[in-house]
C-alpha atoms as a PDB file:
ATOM      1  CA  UNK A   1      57.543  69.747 226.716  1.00  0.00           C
ATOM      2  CA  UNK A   2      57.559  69.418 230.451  1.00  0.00           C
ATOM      3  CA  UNK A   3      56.724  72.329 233.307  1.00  0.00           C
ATOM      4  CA  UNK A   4      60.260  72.172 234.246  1.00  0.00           C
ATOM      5  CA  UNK A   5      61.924  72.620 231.196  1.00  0.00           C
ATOM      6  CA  UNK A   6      62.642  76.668 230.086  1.00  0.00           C
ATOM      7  CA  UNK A   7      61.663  77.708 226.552  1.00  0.00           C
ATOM      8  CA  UNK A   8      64.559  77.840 224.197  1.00  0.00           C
ATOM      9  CA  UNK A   9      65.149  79.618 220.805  1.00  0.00           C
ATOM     10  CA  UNK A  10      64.840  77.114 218.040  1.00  0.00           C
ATOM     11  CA  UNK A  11      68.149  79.175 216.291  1.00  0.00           C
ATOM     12  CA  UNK A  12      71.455  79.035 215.374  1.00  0.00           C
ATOM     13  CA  UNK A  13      74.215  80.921 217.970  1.00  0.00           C
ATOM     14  CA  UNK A  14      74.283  83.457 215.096  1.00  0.00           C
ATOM     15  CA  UNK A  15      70.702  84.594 215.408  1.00  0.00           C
ATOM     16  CA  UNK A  16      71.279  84.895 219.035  1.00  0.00           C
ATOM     17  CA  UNK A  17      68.846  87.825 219.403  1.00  0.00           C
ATOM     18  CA  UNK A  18      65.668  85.711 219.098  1.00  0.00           C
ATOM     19  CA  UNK A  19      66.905  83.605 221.648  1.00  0.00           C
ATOM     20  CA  UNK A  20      67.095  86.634 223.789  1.00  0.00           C
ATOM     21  CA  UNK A  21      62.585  87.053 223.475  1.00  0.00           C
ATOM     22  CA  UNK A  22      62.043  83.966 225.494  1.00  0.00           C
ATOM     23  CA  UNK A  23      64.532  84.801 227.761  1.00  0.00           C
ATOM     24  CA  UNK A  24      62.591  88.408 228.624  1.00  0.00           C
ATOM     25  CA  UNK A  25      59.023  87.045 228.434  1.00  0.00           C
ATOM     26  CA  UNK A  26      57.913  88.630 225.623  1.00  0.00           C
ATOM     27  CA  UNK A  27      56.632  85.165 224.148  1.00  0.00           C
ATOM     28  CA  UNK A  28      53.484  85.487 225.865  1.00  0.00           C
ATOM     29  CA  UNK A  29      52.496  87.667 223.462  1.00  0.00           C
ATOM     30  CA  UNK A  30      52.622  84.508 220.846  1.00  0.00           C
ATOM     31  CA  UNK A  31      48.670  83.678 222.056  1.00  0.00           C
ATOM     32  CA  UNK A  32      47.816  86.303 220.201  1.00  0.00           C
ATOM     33  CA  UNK A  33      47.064  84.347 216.618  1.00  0.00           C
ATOM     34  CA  UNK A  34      47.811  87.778 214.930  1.00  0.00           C
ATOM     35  CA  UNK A  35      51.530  88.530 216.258  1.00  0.00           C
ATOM     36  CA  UNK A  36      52.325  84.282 216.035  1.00  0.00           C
ATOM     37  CA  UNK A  37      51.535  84.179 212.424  1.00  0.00           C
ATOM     38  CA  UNK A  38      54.045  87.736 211.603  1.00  0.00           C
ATOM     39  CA  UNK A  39      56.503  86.597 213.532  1.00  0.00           C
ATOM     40  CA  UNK A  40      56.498  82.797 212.705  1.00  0.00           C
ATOM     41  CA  UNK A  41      56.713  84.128 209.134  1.00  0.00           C
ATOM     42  CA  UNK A  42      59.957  86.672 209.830  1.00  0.00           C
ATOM     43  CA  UNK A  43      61.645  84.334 211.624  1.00  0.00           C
ATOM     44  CA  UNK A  44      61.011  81.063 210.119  1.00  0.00           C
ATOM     45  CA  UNK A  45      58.696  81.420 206.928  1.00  0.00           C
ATOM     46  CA  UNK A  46      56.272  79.721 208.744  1.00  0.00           C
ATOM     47  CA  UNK A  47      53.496  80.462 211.240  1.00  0.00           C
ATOM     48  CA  UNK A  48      54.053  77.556 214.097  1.00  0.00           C
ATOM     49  CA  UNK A  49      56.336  80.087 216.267  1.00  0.00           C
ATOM     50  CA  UNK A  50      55.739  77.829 219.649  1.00  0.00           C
ATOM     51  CA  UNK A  51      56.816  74.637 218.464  1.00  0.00           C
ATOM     52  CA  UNK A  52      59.842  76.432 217.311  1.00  0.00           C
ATOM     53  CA  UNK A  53      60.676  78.523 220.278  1.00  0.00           C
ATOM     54  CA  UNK A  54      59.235  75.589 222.752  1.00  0.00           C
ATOM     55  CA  UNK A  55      61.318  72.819 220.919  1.00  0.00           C
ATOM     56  CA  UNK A  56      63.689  70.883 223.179  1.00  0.00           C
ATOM     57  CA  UNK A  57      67.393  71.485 222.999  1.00  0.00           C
ATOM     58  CA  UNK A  58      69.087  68.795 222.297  1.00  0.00           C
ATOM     59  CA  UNK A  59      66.756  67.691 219.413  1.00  0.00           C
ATOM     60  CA  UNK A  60      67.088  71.215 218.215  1.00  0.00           C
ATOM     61  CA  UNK A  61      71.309  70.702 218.617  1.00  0.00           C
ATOM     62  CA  UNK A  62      71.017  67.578 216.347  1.00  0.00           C
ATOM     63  CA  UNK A  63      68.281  68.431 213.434  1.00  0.00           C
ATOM     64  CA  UNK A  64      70.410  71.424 213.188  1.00  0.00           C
ATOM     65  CA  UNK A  65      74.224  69.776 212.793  1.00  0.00           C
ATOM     66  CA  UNK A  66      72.229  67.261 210.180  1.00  0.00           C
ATOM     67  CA  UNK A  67      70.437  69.984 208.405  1.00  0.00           C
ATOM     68  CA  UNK A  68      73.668  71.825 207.919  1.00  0.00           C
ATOM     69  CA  UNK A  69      75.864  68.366 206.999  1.00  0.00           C
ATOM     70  CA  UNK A  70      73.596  67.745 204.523  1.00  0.00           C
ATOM     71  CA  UNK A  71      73.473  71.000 202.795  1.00  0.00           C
ATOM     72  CA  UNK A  72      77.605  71.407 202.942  1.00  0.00           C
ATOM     73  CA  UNK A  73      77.869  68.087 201.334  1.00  0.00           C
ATOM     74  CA  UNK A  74      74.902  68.885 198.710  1.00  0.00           C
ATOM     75  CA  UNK A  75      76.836  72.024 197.869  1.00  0.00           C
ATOM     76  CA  UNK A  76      80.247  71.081 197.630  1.00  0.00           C
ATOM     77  CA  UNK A  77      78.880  68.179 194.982  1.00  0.00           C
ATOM     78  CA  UNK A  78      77.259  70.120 193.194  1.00  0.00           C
ATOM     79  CA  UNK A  79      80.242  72.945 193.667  1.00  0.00           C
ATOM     80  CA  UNK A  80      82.897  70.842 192.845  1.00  0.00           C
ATOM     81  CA  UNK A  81      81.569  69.066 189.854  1.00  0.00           C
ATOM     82  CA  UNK A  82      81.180  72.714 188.180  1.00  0.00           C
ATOM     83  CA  UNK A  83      84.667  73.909 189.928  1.00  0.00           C
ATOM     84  CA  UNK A  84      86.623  70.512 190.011  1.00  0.00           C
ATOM     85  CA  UNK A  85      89.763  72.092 189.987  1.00  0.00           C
ATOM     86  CA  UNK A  86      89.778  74.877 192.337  1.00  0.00           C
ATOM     87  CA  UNK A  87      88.885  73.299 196.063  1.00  0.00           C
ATOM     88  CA  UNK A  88      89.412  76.572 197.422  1.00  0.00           C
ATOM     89  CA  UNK A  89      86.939  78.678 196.176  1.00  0.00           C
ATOM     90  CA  UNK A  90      84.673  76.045 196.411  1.00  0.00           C
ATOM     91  CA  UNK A  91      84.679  76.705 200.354  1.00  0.00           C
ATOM     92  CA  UNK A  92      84.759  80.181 200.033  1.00  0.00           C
ATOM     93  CA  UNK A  93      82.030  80.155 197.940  1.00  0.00           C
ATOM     94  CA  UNK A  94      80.022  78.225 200.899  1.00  0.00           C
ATOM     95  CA  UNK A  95      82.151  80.266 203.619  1.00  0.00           C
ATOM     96  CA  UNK A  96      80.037  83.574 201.982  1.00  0.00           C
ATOM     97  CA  UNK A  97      76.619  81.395 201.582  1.00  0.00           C
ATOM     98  CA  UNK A  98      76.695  80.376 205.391  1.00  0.00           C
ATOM     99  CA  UNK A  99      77.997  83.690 206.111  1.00  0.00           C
ATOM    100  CA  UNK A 100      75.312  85.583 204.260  1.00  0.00           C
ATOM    101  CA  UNK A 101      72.162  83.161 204.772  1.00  0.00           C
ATOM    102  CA  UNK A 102      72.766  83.862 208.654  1.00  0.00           C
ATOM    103  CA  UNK A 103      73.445  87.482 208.961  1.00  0.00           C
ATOM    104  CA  UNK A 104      70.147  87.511 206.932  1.00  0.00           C
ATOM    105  CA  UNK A 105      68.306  85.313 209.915  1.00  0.00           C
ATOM    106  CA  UNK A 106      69.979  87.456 212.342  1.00  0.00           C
ATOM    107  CA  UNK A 107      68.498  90.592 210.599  1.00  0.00           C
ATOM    108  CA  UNK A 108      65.153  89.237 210.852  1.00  0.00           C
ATOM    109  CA  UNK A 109      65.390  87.737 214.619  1.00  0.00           C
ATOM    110  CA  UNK A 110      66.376  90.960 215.373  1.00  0.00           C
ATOM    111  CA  UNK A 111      63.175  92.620 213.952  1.00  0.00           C
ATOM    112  CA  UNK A 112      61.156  90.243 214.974  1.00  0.00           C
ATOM    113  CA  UNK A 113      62.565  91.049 218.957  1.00  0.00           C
ATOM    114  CA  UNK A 114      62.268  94.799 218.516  1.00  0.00           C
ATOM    115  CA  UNK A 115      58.578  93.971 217.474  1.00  0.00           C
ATOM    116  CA  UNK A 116      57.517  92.010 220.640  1.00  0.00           C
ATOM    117  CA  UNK A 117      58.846  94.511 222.861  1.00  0.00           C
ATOM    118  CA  UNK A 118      57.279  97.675 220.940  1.00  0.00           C
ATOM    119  CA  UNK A 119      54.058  95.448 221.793  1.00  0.00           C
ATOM    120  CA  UNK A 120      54.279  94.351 225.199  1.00  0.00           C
ATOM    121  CA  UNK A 121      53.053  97.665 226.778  1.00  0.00           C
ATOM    122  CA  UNK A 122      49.961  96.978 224.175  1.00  0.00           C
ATOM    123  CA  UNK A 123      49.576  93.744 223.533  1.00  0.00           C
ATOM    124  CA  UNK A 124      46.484  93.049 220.334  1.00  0.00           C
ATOM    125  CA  UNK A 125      43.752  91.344 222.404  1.00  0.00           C
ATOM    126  CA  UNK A 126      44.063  87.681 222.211  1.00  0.00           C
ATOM    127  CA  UNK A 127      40.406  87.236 220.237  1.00  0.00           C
ATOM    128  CA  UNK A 128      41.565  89.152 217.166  1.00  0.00           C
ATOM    129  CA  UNK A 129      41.950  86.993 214.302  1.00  0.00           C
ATOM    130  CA  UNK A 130      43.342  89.031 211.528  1.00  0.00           C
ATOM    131  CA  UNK A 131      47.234  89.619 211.232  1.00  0.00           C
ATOM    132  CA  UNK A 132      49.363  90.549 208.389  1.00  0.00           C
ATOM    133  CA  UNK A 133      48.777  88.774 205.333  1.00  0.00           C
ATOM    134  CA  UNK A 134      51.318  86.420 203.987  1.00  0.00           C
ATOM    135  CA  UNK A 135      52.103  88.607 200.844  1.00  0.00           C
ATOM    136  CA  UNK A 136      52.628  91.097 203.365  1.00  0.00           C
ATOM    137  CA  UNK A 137      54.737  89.224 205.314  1.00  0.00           C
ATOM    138  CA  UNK A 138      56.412  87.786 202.652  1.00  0.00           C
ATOM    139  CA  UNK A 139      57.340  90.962 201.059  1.00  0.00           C
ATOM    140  CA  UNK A 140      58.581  92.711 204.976  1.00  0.00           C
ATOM    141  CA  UNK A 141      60.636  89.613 205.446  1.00  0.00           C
ATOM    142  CA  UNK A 142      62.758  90.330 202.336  1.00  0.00           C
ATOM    143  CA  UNK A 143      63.393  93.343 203.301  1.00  0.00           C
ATOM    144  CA  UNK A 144      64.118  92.811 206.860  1.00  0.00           C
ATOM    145  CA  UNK A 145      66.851  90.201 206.517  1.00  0.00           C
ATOM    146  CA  UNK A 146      69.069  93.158 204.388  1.00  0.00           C
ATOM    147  CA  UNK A 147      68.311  95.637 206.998  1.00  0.00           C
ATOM    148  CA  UNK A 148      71.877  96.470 209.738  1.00  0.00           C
ATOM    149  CA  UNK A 149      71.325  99.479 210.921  1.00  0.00           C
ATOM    150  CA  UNK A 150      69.708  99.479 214.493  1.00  0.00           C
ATOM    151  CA  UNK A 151      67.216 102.643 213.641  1.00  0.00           C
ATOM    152  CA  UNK A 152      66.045 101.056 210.857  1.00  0.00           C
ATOM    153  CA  UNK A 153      65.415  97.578 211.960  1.00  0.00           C
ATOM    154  CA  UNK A 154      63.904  99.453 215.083  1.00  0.00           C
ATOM    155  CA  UNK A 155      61.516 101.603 212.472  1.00  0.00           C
ATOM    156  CA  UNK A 156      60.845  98.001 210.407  1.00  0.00           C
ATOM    157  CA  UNK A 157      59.750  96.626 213.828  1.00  0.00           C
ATOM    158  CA  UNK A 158      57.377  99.852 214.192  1.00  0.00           C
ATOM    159  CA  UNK A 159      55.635  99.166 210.620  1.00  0.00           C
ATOM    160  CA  UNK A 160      55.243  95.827 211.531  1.00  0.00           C
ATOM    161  CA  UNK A 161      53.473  96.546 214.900  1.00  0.00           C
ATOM    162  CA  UNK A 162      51.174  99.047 212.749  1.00  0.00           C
ATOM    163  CA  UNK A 163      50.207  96.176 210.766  1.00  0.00           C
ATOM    164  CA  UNK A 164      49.576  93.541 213.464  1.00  0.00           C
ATOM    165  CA  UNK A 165      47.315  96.048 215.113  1.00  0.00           C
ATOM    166  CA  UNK A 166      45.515  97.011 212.171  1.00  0.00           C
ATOM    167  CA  UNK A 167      45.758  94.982 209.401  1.00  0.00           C
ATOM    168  CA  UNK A 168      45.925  96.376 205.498  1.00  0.00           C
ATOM    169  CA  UNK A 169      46.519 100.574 207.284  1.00  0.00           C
ATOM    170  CA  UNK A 170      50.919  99.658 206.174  1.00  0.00           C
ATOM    171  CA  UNK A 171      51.179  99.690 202.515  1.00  0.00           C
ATOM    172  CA  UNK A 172      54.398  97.749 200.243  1.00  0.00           C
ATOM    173  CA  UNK A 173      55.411 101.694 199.785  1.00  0.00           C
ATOM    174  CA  UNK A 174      56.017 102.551 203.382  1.00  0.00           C
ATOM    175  CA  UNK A 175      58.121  99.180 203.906  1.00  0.00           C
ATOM    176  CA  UNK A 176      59.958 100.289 200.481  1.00  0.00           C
ATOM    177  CA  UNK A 177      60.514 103.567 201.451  1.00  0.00           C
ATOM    178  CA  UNK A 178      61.557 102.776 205.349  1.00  0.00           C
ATOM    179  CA  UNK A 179      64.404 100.043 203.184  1.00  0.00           C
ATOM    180  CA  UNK A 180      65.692 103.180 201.594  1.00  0.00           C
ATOM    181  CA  UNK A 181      66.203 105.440 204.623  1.00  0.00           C
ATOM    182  CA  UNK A 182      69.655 105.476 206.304  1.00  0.00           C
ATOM    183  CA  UNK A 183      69.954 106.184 209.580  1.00  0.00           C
ATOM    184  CA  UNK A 184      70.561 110.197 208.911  1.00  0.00           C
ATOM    185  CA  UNK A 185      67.138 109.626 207.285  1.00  0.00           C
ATOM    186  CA  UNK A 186      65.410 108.243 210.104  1.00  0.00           C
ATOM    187  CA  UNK A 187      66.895 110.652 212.241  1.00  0.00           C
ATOM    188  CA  UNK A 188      65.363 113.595 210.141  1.00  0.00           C
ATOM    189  CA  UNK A 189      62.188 111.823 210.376  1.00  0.00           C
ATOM    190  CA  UNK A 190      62.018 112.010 214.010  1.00  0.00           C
ATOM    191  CA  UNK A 191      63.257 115.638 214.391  1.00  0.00           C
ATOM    192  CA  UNK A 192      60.148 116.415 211.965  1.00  0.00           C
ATOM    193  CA  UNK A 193      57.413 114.934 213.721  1.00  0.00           C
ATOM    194  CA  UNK A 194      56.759 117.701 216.526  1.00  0.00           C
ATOM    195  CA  UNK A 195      56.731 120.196 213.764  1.00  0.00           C
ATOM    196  CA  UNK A 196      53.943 118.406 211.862  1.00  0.00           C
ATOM    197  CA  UNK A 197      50.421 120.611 211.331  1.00  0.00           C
ATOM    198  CA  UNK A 198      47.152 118.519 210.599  1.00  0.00           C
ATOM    199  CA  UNK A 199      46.841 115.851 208.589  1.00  0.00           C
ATOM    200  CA  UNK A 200      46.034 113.817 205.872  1.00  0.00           C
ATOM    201  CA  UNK A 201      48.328 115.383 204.733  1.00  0.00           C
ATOM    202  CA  UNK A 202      50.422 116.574 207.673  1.00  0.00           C
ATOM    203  CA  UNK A 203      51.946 120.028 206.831  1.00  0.00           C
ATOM    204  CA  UNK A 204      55.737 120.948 207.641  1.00  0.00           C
ATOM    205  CA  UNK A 205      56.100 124.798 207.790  1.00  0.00           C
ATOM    206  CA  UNK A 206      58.880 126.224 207.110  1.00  0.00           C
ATOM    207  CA  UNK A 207      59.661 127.678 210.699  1.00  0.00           C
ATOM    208  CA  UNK A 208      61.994 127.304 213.386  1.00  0.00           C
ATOM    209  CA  UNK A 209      65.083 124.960 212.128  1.00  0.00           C
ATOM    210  CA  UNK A 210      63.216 124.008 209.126  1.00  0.00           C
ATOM    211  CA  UNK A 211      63.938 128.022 207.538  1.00  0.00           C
ATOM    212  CA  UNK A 212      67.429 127.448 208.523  1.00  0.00           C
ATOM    213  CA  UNK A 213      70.029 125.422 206.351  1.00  0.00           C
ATOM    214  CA  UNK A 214      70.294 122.178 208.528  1.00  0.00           C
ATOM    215  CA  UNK A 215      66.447 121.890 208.833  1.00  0.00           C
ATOM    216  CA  UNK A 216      66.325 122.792 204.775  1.00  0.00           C
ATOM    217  CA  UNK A 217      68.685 119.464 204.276  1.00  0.00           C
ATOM    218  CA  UNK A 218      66.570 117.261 206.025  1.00  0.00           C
ATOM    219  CA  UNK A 219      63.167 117.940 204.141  1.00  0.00           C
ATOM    220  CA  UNK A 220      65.253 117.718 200.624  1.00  0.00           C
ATOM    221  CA  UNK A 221      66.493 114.394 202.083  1.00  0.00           C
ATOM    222  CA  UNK A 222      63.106 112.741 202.915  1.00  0.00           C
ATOM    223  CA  UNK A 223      61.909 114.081 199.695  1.00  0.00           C
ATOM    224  CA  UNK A 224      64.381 112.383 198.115  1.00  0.00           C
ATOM    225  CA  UNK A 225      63.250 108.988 199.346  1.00  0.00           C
ATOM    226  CA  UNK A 226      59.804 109.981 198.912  1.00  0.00           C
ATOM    227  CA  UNK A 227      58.835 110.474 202.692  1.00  0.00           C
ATOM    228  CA  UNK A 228      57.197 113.788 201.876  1.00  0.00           C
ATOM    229  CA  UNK A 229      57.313 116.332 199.073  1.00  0.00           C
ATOM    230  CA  UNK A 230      58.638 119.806 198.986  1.00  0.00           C
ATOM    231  CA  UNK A 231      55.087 122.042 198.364  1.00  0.00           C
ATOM    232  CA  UNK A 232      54.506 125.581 196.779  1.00  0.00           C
ATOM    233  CA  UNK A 233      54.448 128.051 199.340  1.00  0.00           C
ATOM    234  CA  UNK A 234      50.811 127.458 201.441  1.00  0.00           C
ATOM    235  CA  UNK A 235      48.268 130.352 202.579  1.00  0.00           C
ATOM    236  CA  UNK A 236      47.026 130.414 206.244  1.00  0.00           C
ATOM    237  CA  UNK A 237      43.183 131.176 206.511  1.00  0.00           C
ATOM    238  CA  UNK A 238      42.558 133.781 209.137  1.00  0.00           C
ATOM    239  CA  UNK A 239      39.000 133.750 210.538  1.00  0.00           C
ATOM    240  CA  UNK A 240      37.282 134.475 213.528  1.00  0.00           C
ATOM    241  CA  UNK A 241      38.927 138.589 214.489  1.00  0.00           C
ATOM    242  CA  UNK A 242      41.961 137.441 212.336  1.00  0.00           C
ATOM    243  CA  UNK A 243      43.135 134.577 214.372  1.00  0.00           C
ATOM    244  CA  UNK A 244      44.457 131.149 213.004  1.00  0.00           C
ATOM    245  CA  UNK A 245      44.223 127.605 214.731  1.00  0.00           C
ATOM    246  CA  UNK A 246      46.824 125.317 213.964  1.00  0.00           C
ATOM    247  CA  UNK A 247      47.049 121.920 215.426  1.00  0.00           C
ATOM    248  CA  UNK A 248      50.358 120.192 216.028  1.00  0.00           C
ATOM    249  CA  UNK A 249      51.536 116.876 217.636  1.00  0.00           C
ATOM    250  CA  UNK A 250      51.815 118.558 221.019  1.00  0.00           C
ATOM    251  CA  UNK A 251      48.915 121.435 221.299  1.00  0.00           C
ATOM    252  CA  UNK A 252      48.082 124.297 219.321  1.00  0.00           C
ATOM    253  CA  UNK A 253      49.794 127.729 218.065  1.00  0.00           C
ATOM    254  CA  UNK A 254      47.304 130.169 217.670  1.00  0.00           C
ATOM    255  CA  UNK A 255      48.022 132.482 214.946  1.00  0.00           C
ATOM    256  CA  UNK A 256      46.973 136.748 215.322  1.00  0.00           C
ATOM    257  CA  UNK A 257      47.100 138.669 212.180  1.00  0.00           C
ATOM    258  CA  UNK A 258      47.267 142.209 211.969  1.00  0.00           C
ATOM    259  CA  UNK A 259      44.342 144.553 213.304  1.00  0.00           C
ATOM    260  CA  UNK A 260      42.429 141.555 213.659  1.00  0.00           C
ATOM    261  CA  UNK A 261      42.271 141.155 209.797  1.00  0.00           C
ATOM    262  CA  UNK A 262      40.572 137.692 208.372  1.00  0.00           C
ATOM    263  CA  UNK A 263      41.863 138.145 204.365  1.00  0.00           C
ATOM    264  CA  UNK A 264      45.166 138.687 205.992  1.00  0.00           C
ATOM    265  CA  UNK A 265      48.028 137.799 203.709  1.00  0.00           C
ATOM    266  CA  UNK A 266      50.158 134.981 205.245  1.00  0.00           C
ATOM    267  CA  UNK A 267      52.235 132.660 203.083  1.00  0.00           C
ATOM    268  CA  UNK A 268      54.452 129.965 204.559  1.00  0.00           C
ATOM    269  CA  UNK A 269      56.360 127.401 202.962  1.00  0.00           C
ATOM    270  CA  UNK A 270      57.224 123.980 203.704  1.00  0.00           C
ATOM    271  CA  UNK A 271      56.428 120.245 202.875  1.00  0.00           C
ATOM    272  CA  UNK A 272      53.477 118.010 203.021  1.00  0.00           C
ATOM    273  CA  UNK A 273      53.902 114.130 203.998  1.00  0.00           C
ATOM    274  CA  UNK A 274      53.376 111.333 201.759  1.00  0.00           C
ATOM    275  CA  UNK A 275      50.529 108.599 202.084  1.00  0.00           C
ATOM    276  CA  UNK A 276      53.357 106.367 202.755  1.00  0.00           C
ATOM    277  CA  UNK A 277      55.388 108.787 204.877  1.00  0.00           C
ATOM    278  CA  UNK A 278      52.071 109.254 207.001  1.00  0.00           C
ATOM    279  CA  UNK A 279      51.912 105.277 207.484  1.00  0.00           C
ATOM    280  CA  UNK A 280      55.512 105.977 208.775  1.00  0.00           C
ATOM    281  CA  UNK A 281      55.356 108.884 210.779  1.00  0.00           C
ATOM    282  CA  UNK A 282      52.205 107.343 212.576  1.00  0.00           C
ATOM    283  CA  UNK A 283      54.245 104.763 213.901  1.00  0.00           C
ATOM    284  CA  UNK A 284      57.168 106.745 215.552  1.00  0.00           C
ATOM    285  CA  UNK A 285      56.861 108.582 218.711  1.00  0.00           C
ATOM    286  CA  UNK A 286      57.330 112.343 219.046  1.00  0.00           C
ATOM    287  CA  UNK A 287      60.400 113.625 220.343  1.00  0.00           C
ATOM    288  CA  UNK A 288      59.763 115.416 223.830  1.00  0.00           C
ATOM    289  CA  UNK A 289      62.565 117.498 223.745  1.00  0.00           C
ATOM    290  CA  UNK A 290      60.733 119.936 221.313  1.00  0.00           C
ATOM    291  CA  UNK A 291      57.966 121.941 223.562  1.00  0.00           C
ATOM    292  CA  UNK A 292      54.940 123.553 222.033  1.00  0.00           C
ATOM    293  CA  UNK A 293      56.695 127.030 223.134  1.00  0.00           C
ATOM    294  CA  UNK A 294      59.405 126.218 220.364  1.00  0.00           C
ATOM    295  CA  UNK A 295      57.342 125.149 217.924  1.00  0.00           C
ATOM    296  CA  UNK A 296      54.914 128.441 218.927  1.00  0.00           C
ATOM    297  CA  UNK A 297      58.394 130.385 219.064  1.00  0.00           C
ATOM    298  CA  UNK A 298      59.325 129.366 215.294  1.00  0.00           C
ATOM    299  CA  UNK A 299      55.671 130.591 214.163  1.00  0.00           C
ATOM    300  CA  UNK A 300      56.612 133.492 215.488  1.00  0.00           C
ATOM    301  CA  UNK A 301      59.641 134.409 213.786  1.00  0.00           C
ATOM    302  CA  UNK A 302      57.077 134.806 210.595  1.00  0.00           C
ATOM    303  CA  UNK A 303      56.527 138.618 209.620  1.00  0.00           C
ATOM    304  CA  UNK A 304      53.013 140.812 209.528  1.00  0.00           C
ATOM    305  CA  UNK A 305      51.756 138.834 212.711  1.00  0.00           C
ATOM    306  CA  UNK A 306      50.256 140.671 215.672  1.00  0.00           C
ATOM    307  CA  UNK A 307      51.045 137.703 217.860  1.00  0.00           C
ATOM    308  CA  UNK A 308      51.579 134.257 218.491  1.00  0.00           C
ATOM    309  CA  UNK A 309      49.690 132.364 221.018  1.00  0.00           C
ATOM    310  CA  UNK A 310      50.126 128.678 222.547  1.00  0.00           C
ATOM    311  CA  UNK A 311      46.613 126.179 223.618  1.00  0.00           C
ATOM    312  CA  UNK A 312      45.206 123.092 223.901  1.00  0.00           C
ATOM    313  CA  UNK A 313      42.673 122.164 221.159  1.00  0.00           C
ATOM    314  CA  UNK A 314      39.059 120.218 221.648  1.00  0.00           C
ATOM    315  CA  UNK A 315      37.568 119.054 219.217  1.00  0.00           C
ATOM    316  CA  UNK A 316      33.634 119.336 218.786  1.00  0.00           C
ATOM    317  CA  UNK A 317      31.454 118.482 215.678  1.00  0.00           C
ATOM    318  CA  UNK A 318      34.249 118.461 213.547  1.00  0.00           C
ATOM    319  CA  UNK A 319      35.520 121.598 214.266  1.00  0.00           C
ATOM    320  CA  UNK A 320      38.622 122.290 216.280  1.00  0.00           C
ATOM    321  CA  UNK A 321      38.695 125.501 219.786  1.00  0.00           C
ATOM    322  CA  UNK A 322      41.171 126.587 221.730  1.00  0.00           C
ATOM    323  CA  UNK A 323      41.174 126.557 224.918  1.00  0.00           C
ATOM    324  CA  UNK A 324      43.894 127.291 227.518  1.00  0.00           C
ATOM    325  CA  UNK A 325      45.324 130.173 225.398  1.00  0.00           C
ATOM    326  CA  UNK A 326      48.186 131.351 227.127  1.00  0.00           C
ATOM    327  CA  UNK A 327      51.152 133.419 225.793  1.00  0.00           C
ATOM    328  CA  UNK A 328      55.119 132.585 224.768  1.00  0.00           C
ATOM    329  CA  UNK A 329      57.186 132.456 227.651  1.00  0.00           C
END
């Protein structure tokens, strides 16, 4: 290919969206060997992305028109022999298979877009050798191409940028799970993540809108699909004067019990994630319209405490402090 000519999309109009990643730049992330191989193999089942993306127009314009005469006139032989006397659902039959096999490409173009932008602020340096392995991929592209939603195929791209980055950490049951969600799902995903104490496994208390009925709907849903699990009602361990740390995606709510008291009582209920919903929830940013003084705010809707208090936690040897305690607003 010459210096003058502009990289073009070796894809059909219909898969349009692929096109649109050389058009942006984003295929200078394809040195990396890790991200060419994952997206060679969504896009094209195969791992030589720049010959693909880098082939010349008009040769792509003609292997394409042949490619698709010959498999027309394959299948309406082998279509019409089986159906000789119904022409007419003979072409239907290949209207669909055309139809399908590229709203399918589309699907994974799409993903495979999404992907290269969620990694151009971050690009994996170009000496790392390891990407995705092609069971991996192989199993991610299936589920891709079904995928129509924009949230989801945005979430798919997500998983798959976990993976380039550090390959083996995305297991078959987050990419199973993430095909299951919907986009109310994904939604109730997102509006979790601020609320989210610890981890492995992260905790969702049952405070703020997630003791109210709305909130209560959305942990039952990503139950349902296995994105966390509803848990028996969990016991907060007071130390230190009777005062609880608890670390959240944001900062920390620190927790007074009554008269200072370390055996003090406190019972909250909630959720914990799933080792697959943790893959997920890892890859998804928090939302910032949910401050740590809401999140403290909820905690302290919770009876028998003295107070609730907002910080920033360090962590040394292990152990987590508070510092910058300051009060609700």
């Amino acid at each position: 290919m010459s210096a003058d000519e502009p990289p073009v999309a070796a894809v059909t109009e219909s898969g349009s969206a692929f096109a649109k990643v050389a058009e942006g730049g984003l295929l200078r992330l394809l040195v990396s060997k890790p991200v060419q191989e994952a997206i060679g193999r969504l896009v094209s089942s195969a791992v030589d992305v720049p010959a693909l993306v880098l082939e010349k127009r008009n040769q792509r314009n003609r292997d394409e028109i042949a490619a698709q005469s010959r498999i027309t006139r394959a299948l309406s032989e082998v279509a019409a022999k089986r159906i000789s006397k119904d022409s007419e659902l003979v072409q239907r039959a290949i209207d669909r298979w055309v139809g399908d096999l590229a709203n399918k490409q589309q699907a994974r173009e799409d993903v495979a877009r999404r992907t290269l932008e969620h990694l151009a602020d971050n690009p994996p340096p170009a000496y790392q050798a390891e990407g995705p392995s092609i069971d991996f991929m192989g199993y991610f592209a299936n589920v891709a191409e079904s995928v129509t939603s924009d949230s989801l195929r945005d979430l798919l791209a997500r998983l798959l940028v976990g993976e380039i980055r550090n390959p083996g950490t995305i297991s078959r049951q987050a990419v199973q799970i993430a095909s299951l969600m919907d986009q109310k799902a994904v939604q109730a995903l997102w509006s979790i993540k601020p609320w989210l104490i610890g981890s492995t496994p992260a905790w969702l208390p049952s405070v703020g809108p997630f003791a109210e009925s709305d909130g209560i709907k959305k942990i039952h849903l990503l139950d349902a699909i296995s994105v966390l699990r509803v848990s028996e009602a969990a016991g907060v361990k007071f130390v230190n004067e009777g005062k609880a740390l608890l670390q959240c995606q944001v900062g920390g709510i620190l927790l007074h019990s009554k008269n200072g008291q370390e055996k003090f009582p406190l019972i909250v209920g909630g959720a914990h994630l799933t080792p697959a919903g943790e893959e997920i929830a890892s890859l998804i940013p928090s939302q910032d319209s949910v401050s740590l003084e809401d999140i403290g705010r909820g905690f302290s809707q919770l009876r028998g405490l003295d107070k609730v208090e907002i910080c920033e936690v360090v962590k040394v040897d292990n152990l987590l402090y508070p510092v910058n305690v300051r009060s609700l607003a």
